[in-house]
PDB file of N, CA and C in Angstrom:
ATOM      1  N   UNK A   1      -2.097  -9.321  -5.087  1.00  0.00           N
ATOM      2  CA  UNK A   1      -0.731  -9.064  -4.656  1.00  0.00           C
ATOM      3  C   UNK A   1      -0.262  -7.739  -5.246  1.00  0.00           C
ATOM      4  N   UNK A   2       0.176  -6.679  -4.407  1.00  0.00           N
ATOM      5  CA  UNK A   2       0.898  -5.626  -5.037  1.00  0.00           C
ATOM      6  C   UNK A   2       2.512  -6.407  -5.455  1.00  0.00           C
ATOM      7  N   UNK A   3       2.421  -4.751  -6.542  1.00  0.00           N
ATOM      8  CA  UNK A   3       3.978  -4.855  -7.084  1.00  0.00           C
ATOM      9  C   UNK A   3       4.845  -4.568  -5.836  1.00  0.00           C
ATOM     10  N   UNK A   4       5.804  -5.866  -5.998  1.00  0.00           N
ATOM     11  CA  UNK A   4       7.029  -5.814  -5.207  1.00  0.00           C
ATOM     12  C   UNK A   4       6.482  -6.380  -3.569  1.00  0.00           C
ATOM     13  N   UNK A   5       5.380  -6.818  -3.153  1.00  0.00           N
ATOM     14  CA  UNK A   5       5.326  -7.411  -2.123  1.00  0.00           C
ATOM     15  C   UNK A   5       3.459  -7.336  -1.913  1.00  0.00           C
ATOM     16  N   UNK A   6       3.310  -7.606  -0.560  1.00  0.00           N
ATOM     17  CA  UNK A   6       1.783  -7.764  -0.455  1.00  0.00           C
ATOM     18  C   UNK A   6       1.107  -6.330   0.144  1.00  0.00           C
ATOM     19  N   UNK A   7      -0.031  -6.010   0.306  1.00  0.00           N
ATOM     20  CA  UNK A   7      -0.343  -5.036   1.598  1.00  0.00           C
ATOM     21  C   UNK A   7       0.301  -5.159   2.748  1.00  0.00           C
ATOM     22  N   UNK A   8       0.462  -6.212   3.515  1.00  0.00           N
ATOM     23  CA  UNK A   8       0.752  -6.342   4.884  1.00  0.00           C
ATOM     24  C   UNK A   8       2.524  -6.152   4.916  1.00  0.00           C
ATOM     25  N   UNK A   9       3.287  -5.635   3.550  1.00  0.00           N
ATOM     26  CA  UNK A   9       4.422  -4.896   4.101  1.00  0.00           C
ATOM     27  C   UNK A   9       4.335  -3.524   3.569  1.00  0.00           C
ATOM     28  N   UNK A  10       3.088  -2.977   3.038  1.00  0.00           N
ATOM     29  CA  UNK A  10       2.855  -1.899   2.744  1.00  0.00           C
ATOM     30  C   UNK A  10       2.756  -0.890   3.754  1.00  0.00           C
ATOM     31  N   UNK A  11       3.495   0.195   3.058  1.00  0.00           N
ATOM     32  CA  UNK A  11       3.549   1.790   4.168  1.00  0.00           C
ATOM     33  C   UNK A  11       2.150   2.252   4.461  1.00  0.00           C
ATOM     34  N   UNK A  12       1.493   1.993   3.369  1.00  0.00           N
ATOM     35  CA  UNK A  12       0.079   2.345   3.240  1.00  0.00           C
ATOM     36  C   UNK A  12      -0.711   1.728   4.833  1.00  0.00           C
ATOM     37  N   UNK A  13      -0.802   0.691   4.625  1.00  0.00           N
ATOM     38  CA  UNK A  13      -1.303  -0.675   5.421  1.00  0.00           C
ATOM     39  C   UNK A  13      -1.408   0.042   6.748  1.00  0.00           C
ATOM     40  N   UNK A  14      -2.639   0.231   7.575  1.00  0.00           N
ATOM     41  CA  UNK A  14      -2.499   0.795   8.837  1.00  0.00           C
ATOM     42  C   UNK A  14      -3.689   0.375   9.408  1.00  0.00           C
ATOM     43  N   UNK A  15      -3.523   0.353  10.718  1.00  0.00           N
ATOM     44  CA  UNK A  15      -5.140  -0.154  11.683  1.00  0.00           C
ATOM     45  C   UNK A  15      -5.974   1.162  11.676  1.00  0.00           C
ATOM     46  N   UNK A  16      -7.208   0.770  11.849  1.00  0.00           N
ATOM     47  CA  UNK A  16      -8.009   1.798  11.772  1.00  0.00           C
ATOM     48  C   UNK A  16      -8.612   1.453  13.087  1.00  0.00           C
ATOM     49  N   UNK A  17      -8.820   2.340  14.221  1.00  0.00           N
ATOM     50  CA  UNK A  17      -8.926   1.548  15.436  1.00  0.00           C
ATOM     51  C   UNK A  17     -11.013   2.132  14.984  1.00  0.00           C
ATOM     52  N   UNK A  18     -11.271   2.655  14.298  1.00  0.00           N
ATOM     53  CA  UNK A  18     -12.531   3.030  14.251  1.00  0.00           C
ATOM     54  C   UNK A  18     -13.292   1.651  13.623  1.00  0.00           C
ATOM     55  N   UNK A  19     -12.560   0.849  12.694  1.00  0.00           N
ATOM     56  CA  UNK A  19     -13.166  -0.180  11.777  1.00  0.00           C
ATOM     57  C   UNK A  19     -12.783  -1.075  12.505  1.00  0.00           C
ATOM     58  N   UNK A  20     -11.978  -1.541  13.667  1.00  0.00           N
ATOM     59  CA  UNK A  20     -11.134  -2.136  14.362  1.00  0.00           C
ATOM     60  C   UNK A  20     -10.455  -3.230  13.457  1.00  0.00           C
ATOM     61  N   UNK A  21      -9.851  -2.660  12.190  1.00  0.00           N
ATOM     62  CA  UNK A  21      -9.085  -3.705  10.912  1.00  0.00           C
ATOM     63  C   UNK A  21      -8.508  -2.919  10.188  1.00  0.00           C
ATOM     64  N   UNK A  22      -7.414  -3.522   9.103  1.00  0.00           N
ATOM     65  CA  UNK A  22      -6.184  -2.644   8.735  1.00  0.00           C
ATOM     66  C   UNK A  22      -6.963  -2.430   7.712  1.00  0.00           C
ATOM     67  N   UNK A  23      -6.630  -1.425   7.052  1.00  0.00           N
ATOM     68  CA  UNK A  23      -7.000  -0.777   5.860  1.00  0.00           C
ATOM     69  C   UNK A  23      -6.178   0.459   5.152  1.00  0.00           C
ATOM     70  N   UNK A  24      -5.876   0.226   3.915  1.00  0.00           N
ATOM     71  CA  UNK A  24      -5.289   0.904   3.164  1.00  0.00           C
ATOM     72  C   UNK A  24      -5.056   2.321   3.028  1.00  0.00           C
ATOM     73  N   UNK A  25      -4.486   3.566   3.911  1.00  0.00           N
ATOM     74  CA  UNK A  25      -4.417   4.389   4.196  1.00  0.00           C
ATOM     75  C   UNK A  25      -4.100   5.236   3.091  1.00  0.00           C
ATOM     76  N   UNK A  26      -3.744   4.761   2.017  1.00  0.00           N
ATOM     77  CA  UNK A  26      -3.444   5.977   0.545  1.00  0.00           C
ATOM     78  C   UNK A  26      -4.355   6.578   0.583  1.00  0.00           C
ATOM     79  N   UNK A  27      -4.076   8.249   0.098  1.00  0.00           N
ATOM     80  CA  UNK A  27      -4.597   9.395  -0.045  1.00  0.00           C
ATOM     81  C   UNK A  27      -4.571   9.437  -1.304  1.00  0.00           C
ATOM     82  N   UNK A  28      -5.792   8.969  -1.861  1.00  0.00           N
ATOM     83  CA  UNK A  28      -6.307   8.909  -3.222  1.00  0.00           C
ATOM     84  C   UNK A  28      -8.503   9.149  -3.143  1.00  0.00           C
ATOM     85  N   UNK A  29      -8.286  10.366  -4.104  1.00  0.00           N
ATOM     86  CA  UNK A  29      -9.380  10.801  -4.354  1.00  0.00           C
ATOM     87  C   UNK A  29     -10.238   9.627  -5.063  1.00  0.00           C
ATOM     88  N   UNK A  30     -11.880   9.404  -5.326  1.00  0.00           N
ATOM     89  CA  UNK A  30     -12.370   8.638  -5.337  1.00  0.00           C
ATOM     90  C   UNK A  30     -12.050   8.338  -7.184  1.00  0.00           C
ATOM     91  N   UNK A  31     -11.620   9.053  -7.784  1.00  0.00           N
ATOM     92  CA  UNK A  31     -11.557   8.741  -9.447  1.00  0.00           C
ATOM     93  C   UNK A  31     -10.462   7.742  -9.501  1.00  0.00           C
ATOM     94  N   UNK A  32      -9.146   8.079  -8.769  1.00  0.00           N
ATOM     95  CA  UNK A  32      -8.297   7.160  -8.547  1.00  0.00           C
ATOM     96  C   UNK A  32      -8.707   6.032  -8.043  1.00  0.00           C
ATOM     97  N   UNK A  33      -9.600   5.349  -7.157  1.00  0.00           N
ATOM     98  CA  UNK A  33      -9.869   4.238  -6.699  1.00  0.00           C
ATOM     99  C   UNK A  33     -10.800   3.262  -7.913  1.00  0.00           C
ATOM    100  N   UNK A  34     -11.674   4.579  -8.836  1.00  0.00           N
ATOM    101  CA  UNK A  34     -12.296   3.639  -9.737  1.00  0.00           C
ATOM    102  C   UNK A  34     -11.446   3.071 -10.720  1.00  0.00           C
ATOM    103  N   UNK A  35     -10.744   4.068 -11.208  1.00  0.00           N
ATOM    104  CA  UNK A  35      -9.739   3.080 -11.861  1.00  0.00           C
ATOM    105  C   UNK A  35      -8.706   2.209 -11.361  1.00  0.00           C
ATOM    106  N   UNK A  36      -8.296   2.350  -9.973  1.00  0.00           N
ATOM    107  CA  UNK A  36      -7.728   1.215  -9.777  1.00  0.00           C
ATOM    108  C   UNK A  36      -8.693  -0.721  -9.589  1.00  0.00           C
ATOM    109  N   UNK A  37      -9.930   0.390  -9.249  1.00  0.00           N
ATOM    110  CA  UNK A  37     -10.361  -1.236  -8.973  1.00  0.00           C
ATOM    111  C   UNK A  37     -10.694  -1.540 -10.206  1.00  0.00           C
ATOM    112  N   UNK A  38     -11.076  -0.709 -11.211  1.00  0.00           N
ATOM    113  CA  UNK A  38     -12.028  -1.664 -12.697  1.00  0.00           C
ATOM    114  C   UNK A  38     -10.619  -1.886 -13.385  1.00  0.00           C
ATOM    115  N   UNK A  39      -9.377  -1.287 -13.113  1.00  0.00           N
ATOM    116  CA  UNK A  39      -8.126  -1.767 -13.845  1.00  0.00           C
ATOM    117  C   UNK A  39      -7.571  -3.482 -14.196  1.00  0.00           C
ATOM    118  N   UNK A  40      -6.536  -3.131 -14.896  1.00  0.00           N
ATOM    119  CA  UNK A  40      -6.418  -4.671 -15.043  1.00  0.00           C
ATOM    120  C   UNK A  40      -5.059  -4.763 -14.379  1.00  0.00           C
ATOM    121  N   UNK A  41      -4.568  -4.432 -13.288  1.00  0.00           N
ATOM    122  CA  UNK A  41      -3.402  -4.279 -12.750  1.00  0.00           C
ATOM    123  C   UNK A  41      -3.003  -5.335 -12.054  1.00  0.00           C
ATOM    124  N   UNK A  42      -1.964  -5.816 -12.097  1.00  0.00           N
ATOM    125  CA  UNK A  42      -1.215  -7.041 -11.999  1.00  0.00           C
ATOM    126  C   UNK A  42      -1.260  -6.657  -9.906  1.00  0.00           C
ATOM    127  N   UNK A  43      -0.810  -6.138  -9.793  1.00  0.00           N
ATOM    128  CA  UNK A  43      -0.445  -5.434  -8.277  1.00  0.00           C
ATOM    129  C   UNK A  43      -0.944  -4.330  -8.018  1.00  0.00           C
ATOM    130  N   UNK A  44      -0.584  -3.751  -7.472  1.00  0.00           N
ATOM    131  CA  UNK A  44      -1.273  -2.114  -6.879  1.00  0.00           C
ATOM    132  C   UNK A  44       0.209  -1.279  -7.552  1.00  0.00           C
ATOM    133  N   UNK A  45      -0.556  -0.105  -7.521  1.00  0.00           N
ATOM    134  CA  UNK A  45       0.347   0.911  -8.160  1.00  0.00           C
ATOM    135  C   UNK A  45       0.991   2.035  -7.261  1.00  0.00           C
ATOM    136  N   UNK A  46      -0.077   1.360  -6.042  1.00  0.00           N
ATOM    137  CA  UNK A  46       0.149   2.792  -5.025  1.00  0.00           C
ATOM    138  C   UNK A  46       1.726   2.271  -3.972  1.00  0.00           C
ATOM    139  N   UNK A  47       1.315   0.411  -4.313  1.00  0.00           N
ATOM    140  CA  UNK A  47       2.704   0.032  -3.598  1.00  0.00           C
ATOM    141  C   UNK A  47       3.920   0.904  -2.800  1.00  0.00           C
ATOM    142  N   UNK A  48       3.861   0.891  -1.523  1.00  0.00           N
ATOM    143  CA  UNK A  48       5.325   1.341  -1.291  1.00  0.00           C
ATOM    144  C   UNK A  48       5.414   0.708   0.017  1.00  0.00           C
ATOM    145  N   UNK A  49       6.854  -0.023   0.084  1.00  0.00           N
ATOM    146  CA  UNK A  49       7.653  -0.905   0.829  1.00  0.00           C
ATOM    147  C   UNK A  49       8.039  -0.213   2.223  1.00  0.00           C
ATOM    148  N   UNK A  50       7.151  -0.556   3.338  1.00  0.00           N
ATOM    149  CA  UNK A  50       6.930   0.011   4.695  1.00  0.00           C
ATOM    150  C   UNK A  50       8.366  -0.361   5.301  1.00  0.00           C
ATOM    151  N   UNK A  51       9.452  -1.336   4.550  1.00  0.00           N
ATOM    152  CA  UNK A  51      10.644  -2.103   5.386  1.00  0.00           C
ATOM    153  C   UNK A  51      11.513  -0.542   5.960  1.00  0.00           C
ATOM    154  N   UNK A  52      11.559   0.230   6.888  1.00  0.00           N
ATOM    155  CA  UNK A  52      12.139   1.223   6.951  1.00  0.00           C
ATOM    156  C   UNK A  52      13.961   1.003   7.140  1.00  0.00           C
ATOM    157  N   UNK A  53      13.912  -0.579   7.408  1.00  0.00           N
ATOM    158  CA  UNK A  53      15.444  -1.177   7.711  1.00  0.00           C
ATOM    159  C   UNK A  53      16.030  -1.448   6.499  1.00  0.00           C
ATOM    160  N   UNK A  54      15.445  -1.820   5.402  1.00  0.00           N
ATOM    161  CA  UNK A  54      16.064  -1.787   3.807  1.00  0.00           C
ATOM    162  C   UNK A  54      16.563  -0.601   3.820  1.00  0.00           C
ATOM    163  N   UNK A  55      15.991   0.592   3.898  1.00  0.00           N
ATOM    164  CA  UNK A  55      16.772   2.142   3.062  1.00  0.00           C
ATOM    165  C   UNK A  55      18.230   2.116   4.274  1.00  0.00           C
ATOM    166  N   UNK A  56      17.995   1.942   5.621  1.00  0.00           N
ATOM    167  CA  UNK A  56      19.253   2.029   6.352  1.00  0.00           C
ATOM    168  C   UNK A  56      19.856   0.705   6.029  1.00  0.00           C
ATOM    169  N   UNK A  57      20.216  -0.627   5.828  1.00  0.00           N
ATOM    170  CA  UNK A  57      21.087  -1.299   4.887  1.00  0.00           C
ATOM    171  C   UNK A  57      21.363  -0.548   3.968  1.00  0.00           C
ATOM    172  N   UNK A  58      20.420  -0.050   2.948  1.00  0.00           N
ATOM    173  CA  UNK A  58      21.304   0.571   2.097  1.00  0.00           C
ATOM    174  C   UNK A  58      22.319   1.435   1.950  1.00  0.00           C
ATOM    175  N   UNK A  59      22.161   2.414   3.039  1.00  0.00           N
ATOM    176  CA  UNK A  59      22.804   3.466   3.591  1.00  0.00           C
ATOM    177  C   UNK A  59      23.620   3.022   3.964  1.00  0.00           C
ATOM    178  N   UNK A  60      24.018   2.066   4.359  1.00  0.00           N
ATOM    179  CA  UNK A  60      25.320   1.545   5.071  1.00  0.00           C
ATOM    180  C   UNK A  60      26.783   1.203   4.208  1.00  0.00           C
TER     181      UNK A  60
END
């Protein structure tokens, strides 16, 4: 589980019509991925909240 929600409301989170399955679209070089995977991280760090209707509530 990422921080603050799962992949599947992640901005990241996108279809790859080549793999025909979603996969994690962050632009992170391969040093970043080793430490995220051998990390001991509760959630993902790269987390960010795809809800584009939260920031306009907020705005309101």
């Amino acid at each position: 589980m990422a921080s603050g929600g799962t992949c599947d409301t992640c901005a990241y989170y996108m279809y790859d019509e080549n793999f025909d399955e979603y996969v994690c679209d962050m632009d992170m070089d391969e040093d970043d991925y080793v430490r995220l995977v051998e990390s001991k991280f509760k959630g993902c760090p790269y987390y960010k909240d795809g809800d584009e209707y939260k920031v306009v509530k907020h705005q309101m």
